[in-house]
C-alpha atoms as a PDB file:
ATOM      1  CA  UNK A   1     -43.460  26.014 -70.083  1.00  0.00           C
ATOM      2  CA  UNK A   2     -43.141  28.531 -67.009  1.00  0.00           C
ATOM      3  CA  UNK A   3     -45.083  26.320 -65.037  1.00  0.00           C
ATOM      4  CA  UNK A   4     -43.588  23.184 -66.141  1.00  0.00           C
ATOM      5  CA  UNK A   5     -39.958  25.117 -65.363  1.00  0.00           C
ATOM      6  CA  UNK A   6     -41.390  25.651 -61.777  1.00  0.00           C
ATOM      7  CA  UNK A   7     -42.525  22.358 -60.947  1.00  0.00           C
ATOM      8  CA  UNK A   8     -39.204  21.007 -62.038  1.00  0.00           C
ATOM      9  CA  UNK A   9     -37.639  23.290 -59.802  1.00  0.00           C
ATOM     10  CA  UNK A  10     -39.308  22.400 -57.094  1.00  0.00           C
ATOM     11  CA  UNK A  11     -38.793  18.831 -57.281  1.00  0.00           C
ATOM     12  CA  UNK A  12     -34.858  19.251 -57.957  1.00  0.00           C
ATOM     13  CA  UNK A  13     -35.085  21.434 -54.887  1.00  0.00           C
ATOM     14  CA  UNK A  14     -36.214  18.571 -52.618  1.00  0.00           C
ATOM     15  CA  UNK A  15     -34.145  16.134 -54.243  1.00  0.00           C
ATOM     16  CA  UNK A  16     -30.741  17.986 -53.417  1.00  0.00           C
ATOM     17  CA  UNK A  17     -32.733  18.733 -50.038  1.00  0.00           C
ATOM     18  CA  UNK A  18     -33.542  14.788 -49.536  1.00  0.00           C
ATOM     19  CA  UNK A  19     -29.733  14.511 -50.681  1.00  0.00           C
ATOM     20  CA  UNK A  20     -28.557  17.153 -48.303  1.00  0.00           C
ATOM     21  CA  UNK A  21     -30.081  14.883 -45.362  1.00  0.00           C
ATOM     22  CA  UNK A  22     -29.040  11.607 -46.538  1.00  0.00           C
ATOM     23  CA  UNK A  23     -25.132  13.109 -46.391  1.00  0.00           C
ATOM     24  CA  UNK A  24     -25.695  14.923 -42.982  1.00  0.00           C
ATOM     25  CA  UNK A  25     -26.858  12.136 -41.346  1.00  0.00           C
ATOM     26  CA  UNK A  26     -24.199   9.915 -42.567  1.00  0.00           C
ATOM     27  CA  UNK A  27     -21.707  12.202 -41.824  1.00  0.00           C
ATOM     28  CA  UNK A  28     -23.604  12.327 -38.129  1.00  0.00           C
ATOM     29  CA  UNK A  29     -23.257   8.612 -38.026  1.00  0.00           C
ATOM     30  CA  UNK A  30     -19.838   8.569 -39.394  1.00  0.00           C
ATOM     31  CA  UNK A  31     -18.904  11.156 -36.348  1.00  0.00           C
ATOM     32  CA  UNK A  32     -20.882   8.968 -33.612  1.00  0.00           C
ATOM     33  CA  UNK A  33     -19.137   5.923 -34.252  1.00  0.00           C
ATOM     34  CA  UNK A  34     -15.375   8.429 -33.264  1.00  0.00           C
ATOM     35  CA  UNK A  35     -14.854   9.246 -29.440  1.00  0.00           C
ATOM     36  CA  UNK A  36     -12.316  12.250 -29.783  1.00  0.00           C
ATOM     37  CA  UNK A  37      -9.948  11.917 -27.304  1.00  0.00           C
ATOM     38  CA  UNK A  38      -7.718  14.902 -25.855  1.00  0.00           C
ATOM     39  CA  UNK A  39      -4.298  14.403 -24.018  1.00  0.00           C
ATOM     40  CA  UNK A  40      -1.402  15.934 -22.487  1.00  0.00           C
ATOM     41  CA  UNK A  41       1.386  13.700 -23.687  1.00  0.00           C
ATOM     42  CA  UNK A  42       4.182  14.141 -21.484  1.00  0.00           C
ATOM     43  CA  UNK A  43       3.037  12.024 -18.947  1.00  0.00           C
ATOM     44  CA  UNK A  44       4.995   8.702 -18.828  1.00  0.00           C
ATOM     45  CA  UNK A  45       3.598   6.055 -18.274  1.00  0.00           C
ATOM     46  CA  UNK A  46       0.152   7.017 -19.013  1.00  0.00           C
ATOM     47  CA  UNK A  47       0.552   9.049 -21.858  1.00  0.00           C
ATOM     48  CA  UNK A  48       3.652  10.006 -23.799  1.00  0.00           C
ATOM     49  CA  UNK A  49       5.097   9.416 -27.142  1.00  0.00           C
ATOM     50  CA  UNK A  50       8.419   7.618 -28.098  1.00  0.00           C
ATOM     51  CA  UNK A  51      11.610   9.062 -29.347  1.00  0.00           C
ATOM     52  CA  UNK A  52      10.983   9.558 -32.589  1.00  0.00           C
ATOM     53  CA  UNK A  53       7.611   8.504 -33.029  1.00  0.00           C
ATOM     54  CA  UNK A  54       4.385  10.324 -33.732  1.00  0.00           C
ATOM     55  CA  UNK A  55       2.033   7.456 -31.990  1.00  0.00           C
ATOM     56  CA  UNK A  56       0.379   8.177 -28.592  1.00  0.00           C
ATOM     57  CA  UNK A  57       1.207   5.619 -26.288  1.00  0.00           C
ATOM     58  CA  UNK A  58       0.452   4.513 -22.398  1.00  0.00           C
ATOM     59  CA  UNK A  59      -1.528   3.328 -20.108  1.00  0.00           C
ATOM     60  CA  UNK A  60      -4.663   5.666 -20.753  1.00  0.00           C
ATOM     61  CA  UNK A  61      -3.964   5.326 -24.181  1.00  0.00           C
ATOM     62  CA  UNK A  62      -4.108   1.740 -24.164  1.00  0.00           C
ATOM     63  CA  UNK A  63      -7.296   1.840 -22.001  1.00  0.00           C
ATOM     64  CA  UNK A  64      -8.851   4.421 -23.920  1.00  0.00           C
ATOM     65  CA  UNK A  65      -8.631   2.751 -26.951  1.00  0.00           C
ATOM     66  CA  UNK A  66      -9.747  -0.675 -25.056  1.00  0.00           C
ATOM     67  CA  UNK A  67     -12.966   0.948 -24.102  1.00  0.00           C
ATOM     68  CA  UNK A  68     -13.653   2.477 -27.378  1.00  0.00           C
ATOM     69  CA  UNK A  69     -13.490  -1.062 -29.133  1.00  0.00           C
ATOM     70  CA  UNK A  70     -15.892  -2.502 -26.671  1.00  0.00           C
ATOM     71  CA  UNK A  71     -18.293   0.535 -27.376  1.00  0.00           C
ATOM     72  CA  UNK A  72     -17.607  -0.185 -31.565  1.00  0.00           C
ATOM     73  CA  UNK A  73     -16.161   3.012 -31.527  1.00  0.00           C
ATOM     74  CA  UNK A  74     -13.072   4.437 -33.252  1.00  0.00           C
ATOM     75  CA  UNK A  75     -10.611   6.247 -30.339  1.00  0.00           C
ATOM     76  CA  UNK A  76      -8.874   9.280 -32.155  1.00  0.00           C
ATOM     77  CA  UNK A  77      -6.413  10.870 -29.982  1.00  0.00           C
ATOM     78  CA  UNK A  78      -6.007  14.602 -29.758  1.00  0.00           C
ATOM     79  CA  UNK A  79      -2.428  16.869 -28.376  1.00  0.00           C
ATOM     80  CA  UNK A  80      -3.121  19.918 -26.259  1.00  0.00           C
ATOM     81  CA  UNK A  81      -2.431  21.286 -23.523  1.00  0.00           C
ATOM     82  CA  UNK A  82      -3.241  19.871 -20.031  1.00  0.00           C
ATOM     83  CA  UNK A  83      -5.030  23.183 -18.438  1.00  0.00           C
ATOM     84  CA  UNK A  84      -7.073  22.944 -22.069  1.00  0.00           C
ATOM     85  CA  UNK A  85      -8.291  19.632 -22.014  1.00  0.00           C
ATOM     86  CA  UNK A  86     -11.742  20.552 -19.482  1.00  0.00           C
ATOM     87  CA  UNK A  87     -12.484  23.859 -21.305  1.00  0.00           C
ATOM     88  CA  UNK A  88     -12.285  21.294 -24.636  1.00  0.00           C
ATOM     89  CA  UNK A  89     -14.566  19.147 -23.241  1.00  0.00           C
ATOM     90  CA  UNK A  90     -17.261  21.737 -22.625  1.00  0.00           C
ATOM     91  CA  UNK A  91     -16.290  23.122 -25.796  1.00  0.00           C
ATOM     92  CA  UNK A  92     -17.178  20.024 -27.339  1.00  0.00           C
ATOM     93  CA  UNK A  93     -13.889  20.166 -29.268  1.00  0.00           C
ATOM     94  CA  UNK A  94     -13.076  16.649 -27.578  1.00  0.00           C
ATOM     95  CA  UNK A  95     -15.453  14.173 -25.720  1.00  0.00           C
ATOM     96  CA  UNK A  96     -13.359  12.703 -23.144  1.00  0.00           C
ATOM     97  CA  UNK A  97      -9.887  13.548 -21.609  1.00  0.00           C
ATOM     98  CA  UNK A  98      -7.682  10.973 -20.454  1.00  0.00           C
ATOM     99  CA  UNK A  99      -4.485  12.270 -19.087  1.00  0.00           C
ATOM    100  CA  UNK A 100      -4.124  11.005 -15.798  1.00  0.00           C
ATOM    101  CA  UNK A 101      -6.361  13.314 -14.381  1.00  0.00           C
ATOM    102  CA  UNK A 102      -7.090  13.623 -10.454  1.00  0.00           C
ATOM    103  CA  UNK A 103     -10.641  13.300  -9.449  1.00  0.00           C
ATOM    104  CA  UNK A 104     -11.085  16.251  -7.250  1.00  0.00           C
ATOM    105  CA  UNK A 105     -14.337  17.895  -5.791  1.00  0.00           C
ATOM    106  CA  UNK A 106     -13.565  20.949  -7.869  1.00  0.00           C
ATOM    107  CA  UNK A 107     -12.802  19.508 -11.063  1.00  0.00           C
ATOM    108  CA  UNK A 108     -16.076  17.795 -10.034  1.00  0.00           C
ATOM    109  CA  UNK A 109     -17.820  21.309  -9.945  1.00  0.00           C
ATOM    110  CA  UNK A 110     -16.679  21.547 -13.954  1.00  0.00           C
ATOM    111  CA  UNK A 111     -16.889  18.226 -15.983  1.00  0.00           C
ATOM    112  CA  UNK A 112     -18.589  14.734 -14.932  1.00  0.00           C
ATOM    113  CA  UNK A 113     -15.692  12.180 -14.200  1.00  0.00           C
ATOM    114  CA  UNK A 114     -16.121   8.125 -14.793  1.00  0.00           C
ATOM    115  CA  UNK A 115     -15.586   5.700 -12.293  1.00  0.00           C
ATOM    116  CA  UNK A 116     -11.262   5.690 -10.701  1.00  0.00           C
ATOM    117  CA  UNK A 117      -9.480   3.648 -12.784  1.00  0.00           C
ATOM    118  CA  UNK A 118      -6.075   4.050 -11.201  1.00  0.00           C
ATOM    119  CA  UNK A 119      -5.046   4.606  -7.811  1.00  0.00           C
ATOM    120  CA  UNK A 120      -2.025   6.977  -7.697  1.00  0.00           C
ATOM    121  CA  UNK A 121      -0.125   8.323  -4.843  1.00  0.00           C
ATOM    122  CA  UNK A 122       3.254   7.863  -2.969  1.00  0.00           C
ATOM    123  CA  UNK A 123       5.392   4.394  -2.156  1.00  0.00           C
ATOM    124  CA  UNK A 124       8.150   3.128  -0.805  1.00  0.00           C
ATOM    125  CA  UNK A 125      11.035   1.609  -2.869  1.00  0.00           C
ATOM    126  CA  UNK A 126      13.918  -0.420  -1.475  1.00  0.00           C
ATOM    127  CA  UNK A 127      16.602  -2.443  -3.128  1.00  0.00           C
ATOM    128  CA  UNK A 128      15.274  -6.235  -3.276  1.00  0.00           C
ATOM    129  CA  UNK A 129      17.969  -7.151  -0.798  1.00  0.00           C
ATOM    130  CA  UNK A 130      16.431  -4.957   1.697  1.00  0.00           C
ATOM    131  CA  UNK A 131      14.137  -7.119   4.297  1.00  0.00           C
ATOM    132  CA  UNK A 132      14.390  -4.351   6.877  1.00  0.00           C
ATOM    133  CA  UNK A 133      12.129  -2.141   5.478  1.00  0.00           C
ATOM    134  CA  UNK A 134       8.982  -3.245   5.255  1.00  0.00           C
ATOM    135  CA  UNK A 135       7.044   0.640   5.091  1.00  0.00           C
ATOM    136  CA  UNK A 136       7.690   4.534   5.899  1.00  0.00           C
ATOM    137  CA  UNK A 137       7.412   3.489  10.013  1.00  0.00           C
ATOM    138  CA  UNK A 138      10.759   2.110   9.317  1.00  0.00           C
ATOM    139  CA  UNK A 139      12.905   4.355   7.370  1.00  0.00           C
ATOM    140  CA  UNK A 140      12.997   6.465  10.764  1.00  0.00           C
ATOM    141  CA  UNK A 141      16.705   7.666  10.857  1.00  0.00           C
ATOM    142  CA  UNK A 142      17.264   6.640   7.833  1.00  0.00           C
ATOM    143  CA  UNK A 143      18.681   7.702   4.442  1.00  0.00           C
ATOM    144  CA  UNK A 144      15.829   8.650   1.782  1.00  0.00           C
ATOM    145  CA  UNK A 145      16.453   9.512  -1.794  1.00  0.00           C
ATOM    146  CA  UNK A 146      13.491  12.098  -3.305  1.00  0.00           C
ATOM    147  CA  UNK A 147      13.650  14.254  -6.098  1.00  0.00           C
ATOM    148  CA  UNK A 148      13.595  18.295  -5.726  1.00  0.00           C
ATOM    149  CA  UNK A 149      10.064  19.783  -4.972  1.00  0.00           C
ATOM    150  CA  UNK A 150       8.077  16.762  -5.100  1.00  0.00           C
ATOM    151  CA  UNK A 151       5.297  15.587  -2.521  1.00  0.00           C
ATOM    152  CA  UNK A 152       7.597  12.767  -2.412  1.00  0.00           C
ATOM    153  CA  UNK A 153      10.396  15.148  -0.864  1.00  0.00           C
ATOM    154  CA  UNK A 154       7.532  16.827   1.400  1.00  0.00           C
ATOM    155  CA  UNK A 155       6.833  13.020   2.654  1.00  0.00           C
ATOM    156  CA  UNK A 156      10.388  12.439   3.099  1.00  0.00           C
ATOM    157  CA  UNK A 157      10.872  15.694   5.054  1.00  0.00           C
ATOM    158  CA  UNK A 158       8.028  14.575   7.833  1.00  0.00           C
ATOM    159  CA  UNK A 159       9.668  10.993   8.775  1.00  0.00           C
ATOM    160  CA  UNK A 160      11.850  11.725  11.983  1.00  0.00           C
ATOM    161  CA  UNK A 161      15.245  11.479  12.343  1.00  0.00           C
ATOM    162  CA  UNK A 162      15.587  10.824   8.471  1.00  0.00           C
ATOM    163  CA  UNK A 163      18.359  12.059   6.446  1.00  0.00           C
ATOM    164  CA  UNK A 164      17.149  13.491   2.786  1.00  0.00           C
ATOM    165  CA  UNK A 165      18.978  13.834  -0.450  1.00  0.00           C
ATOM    166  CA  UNK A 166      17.297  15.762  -2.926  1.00  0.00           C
ATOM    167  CA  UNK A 167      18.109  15.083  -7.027  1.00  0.00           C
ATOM    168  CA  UNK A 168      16.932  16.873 -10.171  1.00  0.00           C
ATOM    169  CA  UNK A 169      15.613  13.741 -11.631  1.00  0.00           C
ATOM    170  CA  UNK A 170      13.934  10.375 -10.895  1.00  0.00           C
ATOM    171  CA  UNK A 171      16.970   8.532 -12.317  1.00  0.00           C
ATOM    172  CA  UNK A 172      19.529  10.180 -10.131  1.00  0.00           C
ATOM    173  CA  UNK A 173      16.753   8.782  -7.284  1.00  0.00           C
ATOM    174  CA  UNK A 174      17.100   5.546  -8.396  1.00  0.00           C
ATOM    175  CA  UNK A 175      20.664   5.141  -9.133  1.00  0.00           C
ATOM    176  CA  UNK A 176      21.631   6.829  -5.553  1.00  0.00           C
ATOM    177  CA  UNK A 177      19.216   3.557  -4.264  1.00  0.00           C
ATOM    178  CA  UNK A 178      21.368   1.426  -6.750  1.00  0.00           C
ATOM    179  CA  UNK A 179      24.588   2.919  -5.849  1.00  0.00           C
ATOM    180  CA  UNK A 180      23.301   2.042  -1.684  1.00  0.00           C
ATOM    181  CA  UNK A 181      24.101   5.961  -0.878  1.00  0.00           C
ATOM    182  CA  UNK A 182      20.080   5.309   0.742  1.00  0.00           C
ATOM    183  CA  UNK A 183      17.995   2.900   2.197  1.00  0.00           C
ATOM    184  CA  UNK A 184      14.644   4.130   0.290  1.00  0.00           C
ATOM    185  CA  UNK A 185      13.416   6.266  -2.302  1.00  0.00           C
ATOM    186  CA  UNK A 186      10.129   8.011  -1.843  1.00  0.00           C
ATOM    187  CA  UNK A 187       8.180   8.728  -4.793  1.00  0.00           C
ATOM    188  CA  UNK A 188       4.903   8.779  -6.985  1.00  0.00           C
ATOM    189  CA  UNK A 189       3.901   5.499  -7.592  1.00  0.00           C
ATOM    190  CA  UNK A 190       3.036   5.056 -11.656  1.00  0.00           C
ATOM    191  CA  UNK A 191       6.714   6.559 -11.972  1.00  0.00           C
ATOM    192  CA  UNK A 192       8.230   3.901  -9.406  1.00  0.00           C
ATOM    193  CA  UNK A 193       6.547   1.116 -11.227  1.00  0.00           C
ATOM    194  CA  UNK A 194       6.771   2.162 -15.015  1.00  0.00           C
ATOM    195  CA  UNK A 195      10.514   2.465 -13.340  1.00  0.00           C
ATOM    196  CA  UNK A 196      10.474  -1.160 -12.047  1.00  0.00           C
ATOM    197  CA  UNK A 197       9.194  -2.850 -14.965  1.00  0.00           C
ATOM    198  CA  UNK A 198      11.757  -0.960 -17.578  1.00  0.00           C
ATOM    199  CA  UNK A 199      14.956  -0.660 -15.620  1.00  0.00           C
ATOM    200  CA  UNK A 200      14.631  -1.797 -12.091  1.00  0.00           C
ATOM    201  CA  UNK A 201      12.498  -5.235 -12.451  1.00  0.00           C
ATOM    202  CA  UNK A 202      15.334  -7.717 -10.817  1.00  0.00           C
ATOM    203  CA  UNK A 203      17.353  -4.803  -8.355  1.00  0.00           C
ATOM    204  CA  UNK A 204      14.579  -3.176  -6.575  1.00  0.00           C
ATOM    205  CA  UNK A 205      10.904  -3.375  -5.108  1.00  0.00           C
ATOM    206  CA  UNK A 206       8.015  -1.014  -3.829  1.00  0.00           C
ATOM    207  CA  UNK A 207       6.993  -1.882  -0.218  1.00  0.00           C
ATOM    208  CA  UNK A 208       4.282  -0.811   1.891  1.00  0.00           C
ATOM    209  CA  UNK A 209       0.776   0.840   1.678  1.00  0.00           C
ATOM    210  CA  UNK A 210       0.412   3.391  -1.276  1.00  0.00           C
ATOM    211  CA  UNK A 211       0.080   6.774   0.748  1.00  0.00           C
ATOM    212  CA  UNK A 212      -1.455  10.212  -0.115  1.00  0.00           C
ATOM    213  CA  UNK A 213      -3.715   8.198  -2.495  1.00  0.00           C
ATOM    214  CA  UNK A 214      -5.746   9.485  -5.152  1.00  0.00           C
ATOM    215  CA  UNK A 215      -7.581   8.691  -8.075  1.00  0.00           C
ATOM    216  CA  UNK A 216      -7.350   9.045 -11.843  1.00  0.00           C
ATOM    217  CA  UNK A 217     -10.723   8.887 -14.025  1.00  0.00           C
ATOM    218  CA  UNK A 218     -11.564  10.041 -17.444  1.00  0.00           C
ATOM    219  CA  UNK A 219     -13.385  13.120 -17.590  1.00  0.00           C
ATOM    220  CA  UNK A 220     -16.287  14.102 -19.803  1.00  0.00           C
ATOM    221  CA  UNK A 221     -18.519  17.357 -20.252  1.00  0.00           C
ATOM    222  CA  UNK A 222     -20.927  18.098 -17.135  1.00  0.00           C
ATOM    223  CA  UNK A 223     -23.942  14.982 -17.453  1.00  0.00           C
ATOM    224  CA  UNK A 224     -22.381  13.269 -20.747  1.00  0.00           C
ATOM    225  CA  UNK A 225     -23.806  10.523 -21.231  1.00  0.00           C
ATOM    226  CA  UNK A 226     -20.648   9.337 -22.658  1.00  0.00           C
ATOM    227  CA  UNK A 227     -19.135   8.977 -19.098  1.00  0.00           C
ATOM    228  CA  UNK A 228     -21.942   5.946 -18.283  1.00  0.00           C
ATOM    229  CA  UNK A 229     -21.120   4.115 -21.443  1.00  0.00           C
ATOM    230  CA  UNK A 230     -17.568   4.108 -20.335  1.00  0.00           C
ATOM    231  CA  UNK A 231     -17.673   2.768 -16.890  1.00  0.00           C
ATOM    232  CA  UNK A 232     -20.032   0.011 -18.423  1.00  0.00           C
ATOM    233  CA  UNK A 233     -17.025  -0.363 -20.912  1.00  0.00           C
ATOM    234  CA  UNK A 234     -14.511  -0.390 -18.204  1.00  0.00           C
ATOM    235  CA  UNK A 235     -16.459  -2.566 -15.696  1.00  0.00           C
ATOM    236  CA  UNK A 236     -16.515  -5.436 -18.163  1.00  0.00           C
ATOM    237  CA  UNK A 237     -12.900  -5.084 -19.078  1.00  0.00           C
ATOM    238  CA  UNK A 238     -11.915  -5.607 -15.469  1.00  0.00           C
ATOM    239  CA  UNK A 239     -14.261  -8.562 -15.355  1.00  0.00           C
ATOM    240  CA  UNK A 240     -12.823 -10.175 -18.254  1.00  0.00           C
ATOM    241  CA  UNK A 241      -8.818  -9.721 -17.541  1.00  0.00           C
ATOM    242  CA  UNK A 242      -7.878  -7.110 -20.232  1.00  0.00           C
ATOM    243  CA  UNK A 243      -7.559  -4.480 -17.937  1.00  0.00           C
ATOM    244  CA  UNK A 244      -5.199  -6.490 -16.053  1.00  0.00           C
ATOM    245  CA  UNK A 245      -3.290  -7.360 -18.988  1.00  0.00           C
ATOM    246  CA  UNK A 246      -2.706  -3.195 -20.010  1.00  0.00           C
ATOM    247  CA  UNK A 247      -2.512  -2.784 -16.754  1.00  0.00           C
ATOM    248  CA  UNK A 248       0.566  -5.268 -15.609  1.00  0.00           C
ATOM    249  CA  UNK A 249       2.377  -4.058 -19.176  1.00  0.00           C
ATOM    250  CA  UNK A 250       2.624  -0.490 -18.433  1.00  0.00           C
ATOM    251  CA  UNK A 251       3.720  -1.311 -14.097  1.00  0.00           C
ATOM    252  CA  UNK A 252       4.313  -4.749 -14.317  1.00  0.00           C
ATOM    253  CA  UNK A 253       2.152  -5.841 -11.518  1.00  0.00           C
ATOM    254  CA  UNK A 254      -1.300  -7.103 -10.846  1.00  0.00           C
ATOM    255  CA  UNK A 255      -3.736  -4.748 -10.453  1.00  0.00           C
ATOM    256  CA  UNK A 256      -6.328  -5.880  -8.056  1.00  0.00           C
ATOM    257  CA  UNK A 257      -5.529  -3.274  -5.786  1.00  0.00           C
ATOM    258  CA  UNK A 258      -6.362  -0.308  -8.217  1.00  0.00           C
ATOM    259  CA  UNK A 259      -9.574  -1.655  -9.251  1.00  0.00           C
END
């Protein structure tokens, strides 16, 4: 009977082993087919969340998500901290950030980045009535609207002759343009056109080159291989409009030039 015991506890051992298995690698599959996404949410238009709701919205957020239903994969979206998102990544507490991230050579030195996906920088922004300015060469003695200690306000500060009014916020900027106490605004370009597309669609208009440019991408832990899957992902979504489509609801424009 000893022996008999044994043998049957042997056999229940590999069973609960063989059952062990089975769960882990479902619950491995079950965690493959979820890309954990961290953000920063505070971010508009790219990634914030509405007055009273609980939902993370914006353009990365939309594109995120896009890109994680081309791959079959569930996009769950994490809150922290902007300066935690990289050590996340090579935490692996999260797999990619996307929170409008700049793709710098010393970021580079940390995580592994995925193709731009937005070009950011500074524009111009006149009043639609406005035919005279046509870029920053002409708002030489001029009045320009900026907001305090932005590189908008730095740009502002180098065209010559120009007078400069400096606000706390972006909608004192715009309503000083509005109110014709300027000729131009100078500021970052997602907030100018999440700004044109909400409030200032029929009064107002960006002119000119975007200047200072720089890229956003989606950033991954050093040599994921993550990052390839979604510039494949994000190639094809360009190719087959939907990028344009999140991309004209968040600023309202098309978006060849940011591709």
């Amino acid at each position: 009977m000893k022996k008999i015991s044994a043998v049957m506890c042997v056999l229940a051992a590999l069973m609960l082993a063989v059952a062990g298995c089975g769960s882990d690698t479902k619950q491995a599959a079950k965690e493959q087919k979820v890309i954990k996404v961290g953000t920063e949410p505070t971010f508009a238009p790219f990634e914030f969340q509405e007055k009273g709701s609980k939902e993370f919205t914006g353009f990365d957020m939309d594109l995120a998500r896009a890109i994680g239903k081309k791959l079959g994969k569930k996009v769950e979206i994490q809150n922290m901290g902007f300066d935690a998102l990289i050590p996340a990544l090579n935490s692996g507490n999260i797999d990619v950030a996307a929170a409008g991230m700049s793709i710098t050579d010393e970021r580079k030195k940390a995580v592994t980045f995925s193709d731009p996906y937005y070009t950011s920088g500074l524009v111009v922004v006149v009043t639609k009535d406005n035919d005279g300015v046509k870029s920053i060469k002409d708002l030489e003695g001029k009045k320009i609207a900026v907001q305090i200690g932005t590189t908008g306000a730095d740009k502002a500060g180098k065209v010559p002759g120009a007078k400069v009014t400096s606000f706390n916020t972006n909608a004192e900027v715009f309503l000083e343009l509005e109110n014709k106490g300027v000729d131009a605004v100078i500021i970052d370009k997602p907030v100018a056109q999440y700004y044109l597309i909400k409030e200032g669609k029929d009064k107002d208009k960006i002119v000119g080159d975007t200047m200072d440019a720089e890229s956003y991408g989606f950033a991954f832990k050093k040599d994921s291989k993550l990052a390839a899957d979604f510039n494949k992902a994000l190639a094809e979504l360009k190719k087959d409009g939907e990028y344009d489509k999140i991309y004209t609801k968040w600023f309202g424009k098309d978006a060849k030039a940011a591709k």
